[in-house]
PDB file of N, CA and C in Angstrom:
ATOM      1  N   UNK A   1       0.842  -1.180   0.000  1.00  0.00           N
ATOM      2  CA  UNK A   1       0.000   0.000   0.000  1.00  0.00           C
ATOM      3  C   UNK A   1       0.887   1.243   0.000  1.00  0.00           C
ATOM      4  N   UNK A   2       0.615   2.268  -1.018  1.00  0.00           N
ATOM      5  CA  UNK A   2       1.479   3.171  -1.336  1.00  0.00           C
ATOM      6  C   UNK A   2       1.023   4.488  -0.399  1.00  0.00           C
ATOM      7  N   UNK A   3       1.509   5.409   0.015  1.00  0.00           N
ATOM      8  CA  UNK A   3       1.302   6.704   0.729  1.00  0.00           C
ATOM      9  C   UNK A   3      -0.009   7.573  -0.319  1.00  0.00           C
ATOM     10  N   UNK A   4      -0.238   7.059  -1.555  1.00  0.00           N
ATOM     11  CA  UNK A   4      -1.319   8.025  -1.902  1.00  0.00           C
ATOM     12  C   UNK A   4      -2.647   6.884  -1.849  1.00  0.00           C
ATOM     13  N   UNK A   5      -2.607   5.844  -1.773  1.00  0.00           N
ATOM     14  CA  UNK A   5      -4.183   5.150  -1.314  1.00  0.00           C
ATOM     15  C   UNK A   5      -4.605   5.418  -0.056  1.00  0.00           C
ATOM     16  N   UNK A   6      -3.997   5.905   0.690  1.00  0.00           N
ATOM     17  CA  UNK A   6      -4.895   6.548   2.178  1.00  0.00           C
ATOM     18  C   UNK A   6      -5.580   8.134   1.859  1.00  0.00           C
ATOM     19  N   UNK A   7      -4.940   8.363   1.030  1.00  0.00           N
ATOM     20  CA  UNK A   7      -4.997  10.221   0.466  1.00  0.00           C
ATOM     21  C   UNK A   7      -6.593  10.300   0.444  1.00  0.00           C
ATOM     22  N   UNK A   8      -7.423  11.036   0.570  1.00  0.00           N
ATOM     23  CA  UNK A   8      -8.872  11.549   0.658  1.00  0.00           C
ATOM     24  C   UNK A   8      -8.595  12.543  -0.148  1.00  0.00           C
ATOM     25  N   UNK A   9      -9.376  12.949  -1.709  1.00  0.00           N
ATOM     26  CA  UNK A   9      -9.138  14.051  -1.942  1.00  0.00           C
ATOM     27  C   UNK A   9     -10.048  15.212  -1.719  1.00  0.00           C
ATOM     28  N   UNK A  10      -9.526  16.410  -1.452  1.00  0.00           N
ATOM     29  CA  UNK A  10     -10.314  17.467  -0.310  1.00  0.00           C
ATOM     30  C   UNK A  10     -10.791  18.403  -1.171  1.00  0.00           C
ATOM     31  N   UNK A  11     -12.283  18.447  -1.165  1.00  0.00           N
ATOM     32  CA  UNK A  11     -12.690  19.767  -2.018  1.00  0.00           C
ATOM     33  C   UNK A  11     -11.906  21.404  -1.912  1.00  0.00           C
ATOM     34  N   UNK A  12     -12.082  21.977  -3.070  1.00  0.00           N
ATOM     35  CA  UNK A  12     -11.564  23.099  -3.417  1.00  0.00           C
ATOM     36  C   UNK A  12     -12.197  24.619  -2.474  1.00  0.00           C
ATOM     37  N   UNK A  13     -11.272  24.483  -1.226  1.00  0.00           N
ATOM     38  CA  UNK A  13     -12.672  25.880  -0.949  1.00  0.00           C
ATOM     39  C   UNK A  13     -12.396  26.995  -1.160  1.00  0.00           C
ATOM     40  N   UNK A  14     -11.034  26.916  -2.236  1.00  0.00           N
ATOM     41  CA  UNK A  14     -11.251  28.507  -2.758  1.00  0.00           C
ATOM     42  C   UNK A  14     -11.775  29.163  -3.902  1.00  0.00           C
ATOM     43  N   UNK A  15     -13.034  27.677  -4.241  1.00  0.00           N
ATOM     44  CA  UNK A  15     -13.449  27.814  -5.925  1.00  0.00           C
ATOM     45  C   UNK A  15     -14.372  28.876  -5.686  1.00  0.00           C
ATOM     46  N   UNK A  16     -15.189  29.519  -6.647  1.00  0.00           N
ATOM     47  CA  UNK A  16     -16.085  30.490  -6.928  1.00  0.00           C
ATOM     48  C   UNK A  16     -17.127  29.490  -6.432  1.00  0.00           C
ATOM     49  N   UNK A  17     -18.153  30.139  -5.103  1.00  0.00           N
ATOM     50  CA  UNK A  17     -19.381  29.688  -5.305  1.00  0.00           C
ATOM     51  C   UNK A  17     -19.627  28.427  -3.479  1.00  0.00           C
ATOM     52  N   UNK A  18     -18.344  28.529  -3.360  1.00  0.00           N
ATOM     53  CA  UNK A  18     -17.910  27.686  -2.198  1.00  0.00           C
ATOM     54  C   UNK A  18     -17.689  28.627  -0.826  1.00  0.00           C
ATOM     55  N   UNK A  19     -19.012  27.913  -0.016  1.00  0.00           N
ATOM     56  CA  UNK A  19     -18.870  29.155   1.463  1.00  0.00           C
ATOM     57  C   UNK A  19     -18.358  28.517   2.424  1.00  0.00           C
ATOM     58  N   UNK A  20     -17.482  28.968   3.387  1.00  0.00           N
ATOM     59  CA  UNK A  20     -16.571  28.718   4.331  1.00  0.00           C
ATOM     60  C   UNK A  20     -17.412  27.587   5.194  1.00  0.00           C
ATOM     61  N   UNK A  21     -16.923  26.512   5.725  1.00  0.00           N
ATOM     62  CA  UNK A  21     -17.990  25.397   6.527  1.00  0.00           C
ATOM     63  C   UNK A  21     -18.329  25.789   7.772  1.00  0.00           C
ATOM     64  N   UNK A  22     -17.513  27.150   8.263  1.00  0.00           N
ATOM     65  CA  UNK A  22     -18.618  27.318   9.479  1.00  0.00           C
ATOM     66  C   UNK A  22     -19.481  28.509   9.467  1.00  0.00           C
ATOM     67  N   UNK A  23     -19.445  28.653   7.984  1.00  0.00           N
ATOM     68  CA  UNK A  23     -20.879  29.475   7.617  1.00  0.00           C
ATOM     69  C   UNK A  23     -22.116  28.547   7.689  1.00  0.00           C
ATOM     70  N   UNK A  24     -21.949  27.406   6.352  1.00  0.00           N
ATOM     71  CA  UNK A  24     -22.802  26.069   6.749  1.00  0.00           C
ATOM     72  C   UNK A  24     -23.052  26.206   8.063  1.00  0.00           C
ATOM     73  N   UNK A  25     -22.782  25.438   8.937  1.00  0.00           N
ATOM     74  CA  UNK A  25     -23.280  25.032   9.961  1.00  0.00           C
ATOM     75  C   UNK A  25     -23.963  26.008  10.937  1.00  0.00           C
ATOM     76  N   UNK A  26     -23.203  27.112  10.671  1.00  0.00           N
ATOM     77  CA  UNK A  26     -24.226  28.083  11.201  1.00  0.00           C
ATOM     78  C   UNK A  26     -25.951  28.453  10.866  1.00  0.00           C
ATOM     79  N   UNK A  27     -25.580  28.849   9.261  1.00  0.00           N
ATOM     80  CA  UNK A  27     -26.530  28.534   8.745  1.00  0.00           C
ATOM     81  C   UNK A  27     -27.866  27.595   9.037  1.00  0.00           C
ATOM     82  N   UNK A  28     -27.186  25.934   8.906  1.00  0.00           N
ATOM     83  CA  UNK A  28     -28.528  25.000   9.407  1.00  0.00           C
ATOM     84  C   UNK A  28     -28.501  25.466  11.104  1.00  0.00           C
ATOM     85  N   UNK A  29     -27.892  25.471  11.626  1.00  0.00           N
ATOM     86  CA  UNK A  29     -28.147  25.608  13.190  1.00  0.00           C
ATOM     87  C   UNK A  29     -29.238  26.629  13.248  1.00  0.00           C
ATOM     88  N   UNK A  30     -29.125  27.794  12.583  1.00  0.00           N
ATOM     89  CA  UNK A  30     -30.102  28.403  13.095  1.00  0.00           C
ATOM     90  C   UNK A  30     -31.690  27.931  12.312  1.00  0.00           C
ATOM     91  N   UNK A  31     -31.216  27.904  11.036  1.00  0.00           N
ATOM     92  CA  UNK A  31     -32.522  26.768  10.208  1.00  0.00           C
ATOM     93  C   UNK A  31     -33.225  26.212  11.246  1.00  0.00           C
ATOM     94  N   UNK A  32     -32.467  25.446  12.159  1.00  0.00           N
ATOM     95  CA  UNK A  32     -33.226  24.336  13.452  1.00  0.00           C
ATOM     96  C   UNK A  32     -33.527  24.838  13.956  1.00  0.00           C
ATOM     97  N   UNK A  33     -32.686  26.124  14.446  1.00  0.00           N
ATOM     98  CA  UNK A  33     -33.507  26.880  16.071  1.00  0.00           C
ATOM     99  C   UNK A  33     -34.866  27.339  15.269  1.00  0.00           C
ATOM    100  N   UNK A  34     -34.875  27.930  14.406  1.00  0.00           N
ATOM    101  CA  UNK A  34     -36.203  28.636  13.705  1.00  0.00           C
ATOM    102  C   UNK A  34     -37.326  27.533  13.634  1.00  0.00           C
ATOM    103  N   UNK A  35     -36.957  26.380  13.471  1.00  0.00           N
ATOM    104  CA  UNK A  35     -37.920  25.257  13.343  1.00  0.00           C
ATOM    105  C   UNK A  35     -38.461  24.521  14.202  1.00  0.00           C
ATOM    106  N   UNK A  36     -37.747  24.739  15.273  1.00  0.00           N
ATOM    107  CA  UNK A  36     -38.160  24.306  16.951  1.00  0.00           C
ATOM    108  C   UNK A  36     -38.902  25.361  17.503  1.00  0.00           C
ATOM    109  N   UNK A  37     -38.373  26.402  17.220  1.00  0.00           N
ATOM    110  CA  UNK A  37     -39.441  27.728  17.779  1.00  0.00           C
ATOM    111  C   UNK A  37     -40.712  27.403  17.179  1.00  0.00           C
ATOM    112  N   UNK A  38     -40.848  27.048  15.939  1.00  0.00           N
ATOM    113  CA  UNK A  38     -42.337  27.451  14.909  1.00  0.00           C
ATOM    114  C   UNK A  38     -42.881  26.117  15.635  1.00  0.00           C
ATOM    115  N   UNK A  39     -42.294  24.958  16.167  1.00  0.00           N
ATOM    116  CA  UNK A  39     -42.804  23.700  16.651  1.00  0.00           C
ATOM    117  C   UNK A  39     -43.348  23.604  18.115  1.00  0.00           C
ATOM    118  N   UNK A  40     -42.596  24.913  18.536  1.00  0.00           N
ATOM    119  CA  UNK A  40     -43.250  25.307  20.166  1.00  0.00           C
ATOM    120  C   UNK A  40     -44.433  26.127  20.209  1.00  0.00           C
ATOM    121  N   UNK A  41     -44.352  27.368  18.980  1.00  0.00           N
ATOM    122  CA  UNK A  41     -45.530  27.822  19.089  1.00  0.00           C
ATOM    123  C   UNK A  41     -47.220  27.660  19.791  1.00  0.00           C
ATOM    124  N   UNK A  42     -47.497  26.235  19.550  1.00  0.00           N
ATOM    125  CA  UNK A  42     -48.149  26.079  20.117  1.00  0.00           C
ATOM    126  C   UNK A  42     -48.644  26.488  21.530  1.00  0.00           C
ATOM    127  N   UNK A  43     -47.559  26.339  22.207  1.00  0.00           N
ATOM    128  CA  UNK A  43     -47.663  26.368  23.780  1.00  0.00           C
ATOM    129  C   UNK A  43     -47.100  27.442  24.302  1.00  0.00           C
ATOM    130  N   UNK A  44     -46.921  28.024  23.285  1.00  0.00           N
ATOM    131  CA  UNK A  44     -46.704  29.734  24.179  1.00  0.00           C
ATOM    132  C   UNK A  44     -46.897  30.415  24.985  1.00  0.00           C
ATOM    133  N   UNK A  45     -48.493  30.125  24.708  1.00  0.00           N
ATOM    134  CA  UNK A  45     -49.735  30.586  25.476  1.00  0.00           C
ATOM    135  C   UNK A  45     -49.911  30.134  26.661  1.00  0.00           C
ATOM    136  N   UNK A  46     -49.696  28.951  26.626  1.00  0.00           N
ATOM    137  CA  UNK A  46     -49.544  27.986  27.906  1.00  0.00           C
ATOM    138  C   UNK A  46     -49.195  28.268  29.382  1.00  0.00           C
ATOM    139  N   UNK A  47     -50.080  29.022  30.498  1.00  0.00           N
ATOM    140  CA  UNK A  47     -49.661  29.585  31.577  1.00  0.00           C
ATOM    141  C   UNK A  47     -49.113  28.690  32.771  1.00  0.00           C
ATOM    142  N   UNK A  48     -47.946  29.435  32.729  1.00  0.00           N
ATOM    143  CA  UNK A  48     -47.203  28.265  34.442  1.00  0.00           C
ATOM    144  C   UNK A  48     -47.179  29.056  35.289  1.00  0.00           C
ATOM    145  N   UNK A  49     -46.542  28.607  36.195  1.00  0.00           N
ATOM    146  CA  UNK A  49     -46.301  29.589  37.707  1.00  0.00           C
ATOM    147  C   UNK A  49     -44.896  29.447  37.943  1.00  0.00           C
ATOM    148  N   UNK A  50     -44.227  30.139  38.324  1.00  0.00           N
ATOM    149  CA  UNK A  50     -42.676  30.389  38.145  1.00  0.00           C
ATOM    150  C   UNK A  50     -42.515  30.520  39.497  1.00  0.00           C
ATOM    151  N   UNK A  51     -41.637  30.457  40.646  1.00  0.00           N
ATOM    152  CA  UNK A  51     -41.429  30.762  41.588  1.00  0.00           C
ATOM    153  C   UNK A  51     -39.764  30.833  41.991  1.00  0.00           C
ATOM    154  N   UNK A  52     -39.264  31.815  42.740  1.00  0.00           N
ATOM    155  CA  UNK A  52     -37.735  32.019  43.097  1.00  0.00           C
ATOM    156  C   UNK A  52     -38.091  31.870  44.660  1.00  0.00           C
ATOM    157  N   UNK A  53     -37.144  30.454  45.082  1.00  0.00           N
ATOM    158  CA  UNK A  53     -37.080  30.529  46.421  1.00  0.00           C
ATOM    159  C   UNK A  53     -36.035  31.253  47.153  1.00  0.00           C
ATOM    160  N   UNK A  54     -35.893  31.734  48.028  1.00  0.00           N
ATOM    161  CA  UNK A  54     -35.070  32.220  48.680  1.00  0.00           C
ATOM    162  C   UNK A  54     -34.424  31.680  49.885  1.00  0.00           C
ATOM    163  N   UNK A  55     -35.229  30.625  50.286  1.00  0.00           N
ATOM    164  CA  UNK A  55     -34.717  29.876  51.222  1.00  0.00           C
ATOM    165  C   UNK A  55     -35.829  29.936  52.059  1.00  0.00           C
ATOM    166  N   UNK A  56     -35.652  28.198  53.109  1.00  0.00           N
ATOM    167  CA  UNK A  56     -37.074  27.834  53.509  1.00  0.00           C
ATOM    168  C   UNK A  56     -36.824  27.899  55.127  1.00  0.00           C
ATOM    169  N   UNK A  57     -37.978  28.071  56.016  1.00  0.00           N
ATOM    170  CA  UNK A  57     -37.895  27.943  57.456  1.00  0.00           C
ATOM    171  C   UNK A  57     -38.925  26.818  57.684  1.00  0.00           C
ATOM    172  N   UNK A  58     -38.687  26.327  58.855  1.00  0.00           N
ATOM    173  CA  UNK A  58     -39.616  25.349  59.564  1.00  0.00           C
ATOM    174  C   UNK A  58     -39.922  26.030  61.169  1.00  0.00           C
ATOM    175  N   UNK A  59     -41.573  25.812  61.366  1.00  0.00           N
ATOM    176  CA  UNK A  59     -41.685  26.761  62.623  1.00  0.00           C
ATOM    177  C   UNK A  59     -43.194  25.490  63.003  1.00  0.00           C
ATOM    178  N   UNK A  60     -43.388  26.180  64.093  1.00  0.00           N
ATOM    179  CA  UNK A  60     -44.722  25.576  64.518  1.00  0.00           C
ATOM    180  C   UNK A  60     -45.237  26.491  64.298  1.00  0.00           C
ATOM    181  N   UNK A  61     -47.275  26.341  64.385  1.00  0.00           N
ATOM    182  CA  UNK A  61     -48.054  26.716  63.653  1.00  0.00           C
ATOM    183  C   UNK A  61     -48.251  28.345  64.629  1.00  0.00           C
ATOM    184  N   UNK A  62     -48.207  28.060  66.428  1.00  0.00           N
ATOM    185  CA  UNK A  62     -47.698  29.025  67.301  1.00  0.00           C
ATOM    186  C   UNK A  62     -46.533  29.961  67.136  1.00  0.00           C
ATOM    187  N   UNK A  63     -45.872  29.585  67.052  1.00  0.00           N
ATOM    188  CA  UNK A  63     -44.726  30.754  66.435  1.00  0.00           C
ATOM    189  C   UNK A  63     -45.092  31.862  64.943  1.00  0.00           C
ATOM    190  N   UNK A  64     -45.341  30.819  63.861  1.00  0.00           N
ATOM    191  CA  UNK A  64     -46.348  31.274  62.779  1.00  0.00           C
ATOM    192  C   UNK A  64     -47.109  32.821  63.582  1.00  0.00           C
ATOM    193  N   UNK A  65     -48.120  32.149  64.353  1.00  0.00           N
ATOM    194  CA  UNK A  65     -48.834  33.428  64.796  1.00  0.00           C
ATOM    195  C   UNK A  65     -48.403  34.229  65.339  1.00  0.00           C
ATOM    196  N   UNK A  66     -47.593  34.234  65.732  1.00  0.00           N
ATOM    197  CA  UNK A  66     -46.509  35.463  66.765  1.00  0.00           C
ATOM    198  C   UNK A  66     -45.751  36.393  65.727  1.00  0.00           C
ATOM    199  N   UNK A  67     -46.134  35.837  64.401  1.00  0.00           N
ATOM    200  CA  UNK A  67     -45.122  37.081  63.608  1.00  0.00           C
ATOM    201  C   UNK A  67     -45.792  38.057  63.095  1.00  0.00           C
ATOM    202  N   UNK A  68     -45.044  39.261  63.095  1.00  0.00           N
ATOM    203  CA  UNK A  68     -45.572  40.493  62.639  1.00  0.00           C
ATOM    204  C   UNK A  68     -44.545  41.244  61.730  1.00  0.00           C
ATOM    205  N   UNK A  69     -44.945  42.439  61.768  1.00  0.00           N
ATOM    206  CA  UNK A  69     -44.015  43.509  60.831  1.00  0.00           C
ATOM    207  C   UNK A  69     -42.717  43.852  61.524  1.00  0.00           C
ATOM    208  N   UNK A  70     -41.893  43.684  60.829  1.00  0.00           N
ATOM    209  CA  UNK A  70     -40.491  44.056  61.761  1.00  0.00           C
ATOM    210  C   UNK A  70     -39.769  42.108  61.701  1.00  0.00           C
ATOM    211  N   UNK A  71     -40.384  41.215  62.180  1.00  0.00           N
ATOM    212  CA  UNK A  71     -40.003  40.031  62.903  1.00  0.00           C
ATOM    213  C   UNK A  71     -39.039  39.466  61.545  1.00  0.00           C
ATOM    214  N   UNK A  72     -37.395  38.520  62.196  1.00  0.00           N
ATOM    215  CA  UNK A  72     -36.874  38.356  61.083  1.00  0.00           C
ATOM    216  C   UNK A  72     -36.985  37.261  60.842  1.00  0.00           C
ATOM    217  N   UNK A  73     -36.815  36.308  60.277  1.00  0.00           N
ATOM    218  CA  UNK A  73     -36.932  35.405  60.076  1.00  0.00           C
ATOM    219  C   UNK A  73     -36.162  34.516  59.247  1.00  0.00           C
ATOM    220  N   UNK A  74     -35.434  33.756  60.185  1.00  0.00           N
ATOM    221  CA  UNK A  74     -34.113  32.597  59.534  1.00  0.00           C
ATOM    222  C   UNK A  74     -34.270  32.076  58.652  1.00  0.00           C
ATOM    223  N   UNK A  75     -33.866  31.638  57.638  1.00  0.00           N
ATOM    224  CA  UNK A  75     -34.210  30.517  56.308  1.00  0.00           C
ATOM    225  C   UNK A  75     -32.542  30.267  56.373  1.00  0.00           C
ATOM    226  N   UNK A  76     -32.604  28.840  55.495  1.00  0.00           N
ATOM    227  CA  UNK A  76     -32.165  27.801  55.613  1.00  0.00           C
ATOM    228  C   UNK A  76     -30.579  28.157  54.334  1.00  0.00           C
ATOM    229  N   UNK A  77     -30.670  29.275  53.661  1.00  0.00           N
ATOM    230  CA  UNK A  77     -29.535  29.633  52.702  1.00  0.00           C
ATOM    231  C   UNK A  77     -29.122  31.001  53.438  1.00  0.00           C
ATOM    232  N   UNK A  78     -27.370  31.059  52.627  1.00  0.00           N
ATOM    233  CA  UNK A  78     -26.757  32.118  53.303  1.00  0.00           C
ATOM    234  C   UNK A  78     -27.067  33.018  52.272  1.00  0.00           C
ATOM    235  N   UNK A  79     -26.095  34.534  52.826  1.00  0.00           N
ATOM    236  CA  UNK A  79     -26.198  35.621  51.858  1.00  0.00           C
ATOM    237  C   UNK A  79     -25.268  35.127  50.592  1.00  0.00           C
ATOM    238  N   UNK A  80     -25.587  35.635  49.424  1.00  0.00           N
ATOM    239  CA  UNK A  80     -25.047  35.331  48.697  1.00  0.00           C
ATOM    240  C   UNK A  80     -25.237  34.077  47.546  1.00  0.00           C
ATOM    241  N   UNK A  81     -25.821  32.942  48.507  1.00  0.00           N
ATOM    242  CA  UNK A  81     -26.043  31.254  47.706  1.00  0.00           C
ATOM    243  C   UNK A  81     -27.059  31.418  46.377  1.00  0.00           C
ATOM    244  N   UNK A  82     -27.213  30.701  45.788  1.00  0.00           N
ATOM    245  CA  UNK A  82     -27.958  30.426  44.593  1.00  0.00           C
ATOM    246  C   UNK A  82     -29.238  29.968  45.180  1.00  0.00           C
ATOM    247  N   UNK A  83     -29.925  30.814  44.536  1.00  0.00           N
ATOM    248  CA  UNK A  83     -31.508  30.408  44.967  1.00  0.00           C
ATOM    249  C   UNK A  83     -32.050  29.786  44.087  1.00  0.00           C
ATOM    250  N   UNK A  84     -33.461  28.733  43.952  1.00  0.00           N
ATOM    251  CA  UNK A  84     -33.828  27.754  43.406  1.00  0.00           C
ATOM    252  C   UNK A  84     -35.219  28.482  42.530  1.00  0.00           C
ATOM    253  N   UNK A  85     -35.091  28.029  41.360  1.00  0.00           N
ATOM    254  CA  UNK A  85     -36.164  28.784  40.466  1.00  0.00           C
ATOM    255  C   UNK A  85     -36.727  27.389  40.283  1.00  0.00           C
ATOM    256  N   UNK A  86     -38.625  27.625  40.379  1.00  0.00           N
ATOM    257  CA  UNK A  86     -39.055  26.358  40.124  1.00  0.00           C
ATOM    258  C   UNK A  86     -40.163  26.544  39.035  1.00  0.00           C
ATOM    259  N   UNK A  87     -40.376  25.971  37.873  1.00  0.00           N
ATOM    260  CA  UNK A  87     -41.676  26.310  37.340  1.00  0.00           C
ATOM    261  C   UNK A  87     -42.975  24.848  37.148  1.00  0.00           C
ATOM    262  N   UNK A  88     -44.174  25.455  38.193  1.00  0.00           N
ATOM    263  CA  UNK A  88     -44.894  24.462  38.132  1.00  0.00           C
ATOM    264  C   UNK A  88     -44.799  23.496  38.734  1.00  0.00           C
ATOM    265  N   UNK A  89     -43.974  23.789  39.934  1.00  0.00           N
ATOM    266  CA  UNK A  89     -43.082  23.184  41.308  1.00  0.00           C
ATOM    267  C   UNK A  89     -42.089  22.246  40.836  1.00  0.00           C
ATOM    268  N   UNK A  90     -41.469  22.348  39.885  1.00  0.00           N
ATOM    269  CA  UNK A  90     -40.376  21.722  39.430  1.00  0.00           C
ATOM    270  C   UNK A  90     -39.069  22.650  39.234  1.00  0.00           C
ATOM    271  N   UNK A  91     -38.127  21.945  39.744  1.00  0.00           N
ATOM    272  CA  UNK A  91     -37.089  22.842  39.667  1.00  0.00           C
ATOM    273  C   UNK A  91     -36.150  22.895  38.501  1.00  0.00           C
ATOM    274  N   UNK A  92     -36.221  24.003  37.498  1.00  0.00           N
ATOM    275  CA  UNK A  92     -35.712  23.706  36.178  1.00  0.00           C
ATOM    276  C   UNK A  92     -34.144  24.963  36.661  1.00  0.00           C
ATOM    277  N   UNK A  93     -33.799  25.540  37.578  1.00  0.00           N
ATOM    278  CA  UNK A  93     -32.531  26.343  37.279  1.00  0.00           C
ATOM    279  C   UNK A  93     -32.596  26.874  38.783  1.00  0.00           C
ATOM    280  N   UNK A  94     -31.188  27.681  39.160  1.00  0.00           N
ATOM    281  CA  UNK A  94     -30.749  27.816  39.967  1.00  0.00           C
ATOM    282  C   UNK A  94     -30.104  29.492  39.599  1.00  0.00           C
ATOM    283  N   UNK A  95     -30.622  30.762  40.541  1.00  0.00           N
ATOM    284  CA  UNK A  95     -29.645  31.899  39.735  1.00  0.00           C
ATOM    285  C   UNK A  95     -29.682  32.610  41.111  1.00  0.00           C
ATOM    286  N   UNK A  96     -29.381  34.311  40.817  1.00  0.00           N
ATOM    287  CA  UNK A  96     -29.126  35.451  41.901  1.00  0.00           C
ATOM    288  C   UNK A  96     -30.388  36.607  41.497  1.00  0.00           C
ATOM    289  N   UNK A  97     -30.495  36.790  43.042  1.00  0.00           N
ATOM    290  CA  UNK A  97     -31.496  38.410  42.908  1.00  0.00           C
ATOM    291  C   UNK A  97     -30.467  39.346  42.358  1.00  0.00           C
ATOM    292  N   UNK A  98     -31.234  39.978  41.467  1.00  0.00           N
ATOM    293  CA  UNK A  98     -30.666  41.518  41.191  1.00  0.00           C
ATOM    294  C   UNK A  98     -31.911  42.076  41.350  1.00  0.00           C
ATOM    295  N   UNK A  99     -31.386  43.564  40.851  1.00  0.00           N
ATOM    296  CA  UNK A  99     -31.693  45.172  41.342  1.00  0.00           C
ATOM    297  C   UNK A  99     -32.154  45.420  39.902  1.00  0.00           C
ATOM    298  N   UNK A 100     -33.742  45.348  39.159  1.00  0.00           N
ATOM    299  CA  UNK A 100     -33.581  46.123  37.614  1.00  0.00           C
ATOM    300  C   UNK A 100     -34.471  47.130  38.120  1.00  0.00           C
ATOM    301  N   UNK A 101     -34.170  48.086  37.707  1.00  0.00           N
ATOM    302  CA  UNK A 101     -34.471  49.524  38.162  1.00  0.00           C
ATOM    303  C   UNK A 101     -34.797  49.844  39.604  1.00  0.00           C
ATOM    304  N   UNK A 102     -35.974  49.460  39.993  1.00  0.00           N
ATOM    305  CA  UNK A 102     -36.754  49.756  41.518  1.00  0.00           C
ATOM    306  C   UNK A 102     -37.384  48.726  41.996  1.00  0.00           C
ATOM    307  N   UNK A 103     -37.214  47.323  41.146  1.00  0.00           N
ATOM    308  CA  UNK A 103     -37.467  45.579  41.607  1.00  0.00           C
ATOM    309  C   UNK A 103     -36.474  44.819  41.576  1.00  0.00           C
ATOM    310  N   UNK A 104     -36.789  43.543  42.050  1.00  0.00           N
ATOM    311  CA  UNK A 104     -35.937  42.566  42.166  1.00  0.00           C
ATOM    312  C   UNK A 104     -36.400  41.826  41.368  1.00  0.00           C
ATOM    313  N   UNK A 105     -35.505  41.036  40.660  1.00  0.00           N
ATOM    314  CA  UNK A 105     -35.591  40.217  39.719  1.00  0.00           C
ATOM    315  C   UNK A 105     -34.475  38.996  40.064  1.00  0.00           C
ATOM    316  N   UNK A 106     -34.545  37.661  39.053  1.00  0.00           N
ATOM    317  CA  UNK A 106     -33.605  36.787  38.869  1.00  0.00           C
ATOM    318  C   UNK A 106     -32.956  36.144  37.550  1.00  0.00           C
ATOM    319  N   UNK A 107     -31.706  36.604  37.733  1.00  0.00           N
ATOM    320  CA  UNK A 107     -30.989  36.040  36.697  1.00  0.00           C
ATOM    321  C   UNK A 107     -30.536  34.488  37.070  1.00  0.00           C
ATOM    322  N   UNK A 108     -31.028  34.070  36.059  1.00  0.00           N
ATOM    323  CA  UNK A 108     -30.583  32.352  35.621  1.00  0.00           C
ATOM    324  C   UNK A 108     -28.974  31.445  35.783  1.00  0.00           C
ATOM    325  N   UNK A 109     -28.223  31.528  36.625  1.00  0.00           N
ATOM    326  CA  UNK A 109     -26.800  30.591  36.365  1.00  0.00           C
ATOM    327  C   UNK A 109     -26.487  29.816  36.364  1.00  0.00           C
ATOM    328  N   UNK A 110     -27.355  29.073  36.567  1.00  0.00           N
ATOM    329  CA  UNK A 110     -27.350  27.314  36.170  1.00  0.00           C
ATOM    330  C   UNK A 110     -28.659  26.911  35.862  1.00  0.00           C
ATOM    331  N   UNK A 111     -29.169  26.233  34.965  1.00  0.00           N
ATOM    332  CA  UNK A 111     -29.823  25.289  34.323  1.00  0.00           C
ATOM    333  C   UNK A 111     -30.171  23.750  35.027  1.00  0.00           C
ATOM    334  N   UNK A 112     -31.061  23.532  35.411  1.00  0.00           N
ATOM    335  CA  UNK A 112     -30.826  21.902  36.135  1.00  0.00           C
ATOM    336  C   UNK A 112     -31.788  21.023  34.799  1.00  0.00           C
ATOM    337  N   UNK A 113     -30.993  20.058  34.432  1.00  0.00           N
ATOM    338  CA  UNK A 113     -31.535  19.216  33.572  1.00  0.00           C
ATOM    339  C   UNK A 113     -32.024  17.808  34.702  1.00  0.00           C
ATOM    340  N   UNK A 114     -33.405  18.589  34.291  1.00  0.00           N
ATOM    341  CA  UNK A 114     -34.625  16.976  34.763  1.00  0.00           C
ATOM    342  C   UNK A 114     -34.257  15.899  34.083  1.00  0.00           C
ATOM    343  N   UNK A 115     -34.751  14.824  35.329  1.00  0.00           N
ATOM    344  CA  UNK A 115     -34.225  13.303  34.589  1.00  0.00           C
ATOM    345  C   UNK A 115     -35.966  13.181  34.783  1.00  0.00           C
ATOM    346  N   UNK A 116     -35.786  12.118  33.341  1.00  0.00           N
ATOM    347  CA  UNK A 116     -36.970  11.988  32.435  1.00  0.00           C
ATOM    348  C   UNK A 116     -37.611  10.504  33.610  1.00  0.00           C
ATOM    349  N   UNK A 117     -38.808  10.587  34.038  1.00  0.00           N
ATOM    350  CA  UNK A 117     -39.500   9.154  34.347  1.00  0.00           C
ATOM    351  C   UNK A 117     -40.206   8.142  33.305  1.00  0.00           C
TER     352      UNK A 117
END
């Protein structure tokens, strides 16, 4: 076996008419994203309930009643930790409070990928 039967010969990509391959792939990639969007459409509309925990306490139902305005109240994460975003009581991500203008909001920094039953 000679050194040119392994040889692959490699298209020309500096011919007229030939676009760089990570134009391609860009290209279909977004082709797909556009085609998964038009395939979600459906459920757009679809209302959930979103919730950002901040961290949880356990009390008796007496203590419960003893709280008022002012009273602080311990939960179970420090300053700073990643709080748990749940939608539809499932927990799909993990992020931080910020400050957008004169509310609090949450940005997303981790993603939790559900395992499928």
């Amino acid at each position: 076996m000679s050194d040119t039967d392994t040889q692959v010969p490699l298209p020309d990509l500096n011919a007229p008419g030939s676009a760089p391959a990570d134009a391609d792939i860009a290209y279909h990639e977004d082709e797909q994203a556009a085609r998964i969007a038009a395939d979600l459409e459906a459920v757009f509309d679809v209302p959930v309930q979103v919730s950002a925990v901040l961290g949880r306490s356990k009390m008796d139902v007496g203590e419960l009643l003893k709280l008022g305005p002012g009273t602080v109240l311990e939960l179970d994460r420090r300053v700073g930790e990643a709080i748990d975003i749940y939608v539809n009581n499932r927990l799909v991500a993990r992020g931080e409070v910020v400050l957008v203008e004169d509310k609090l909001g949450v940005t997303m920094t981790e993603i939790i990928k559900a395992e499928r039953s």
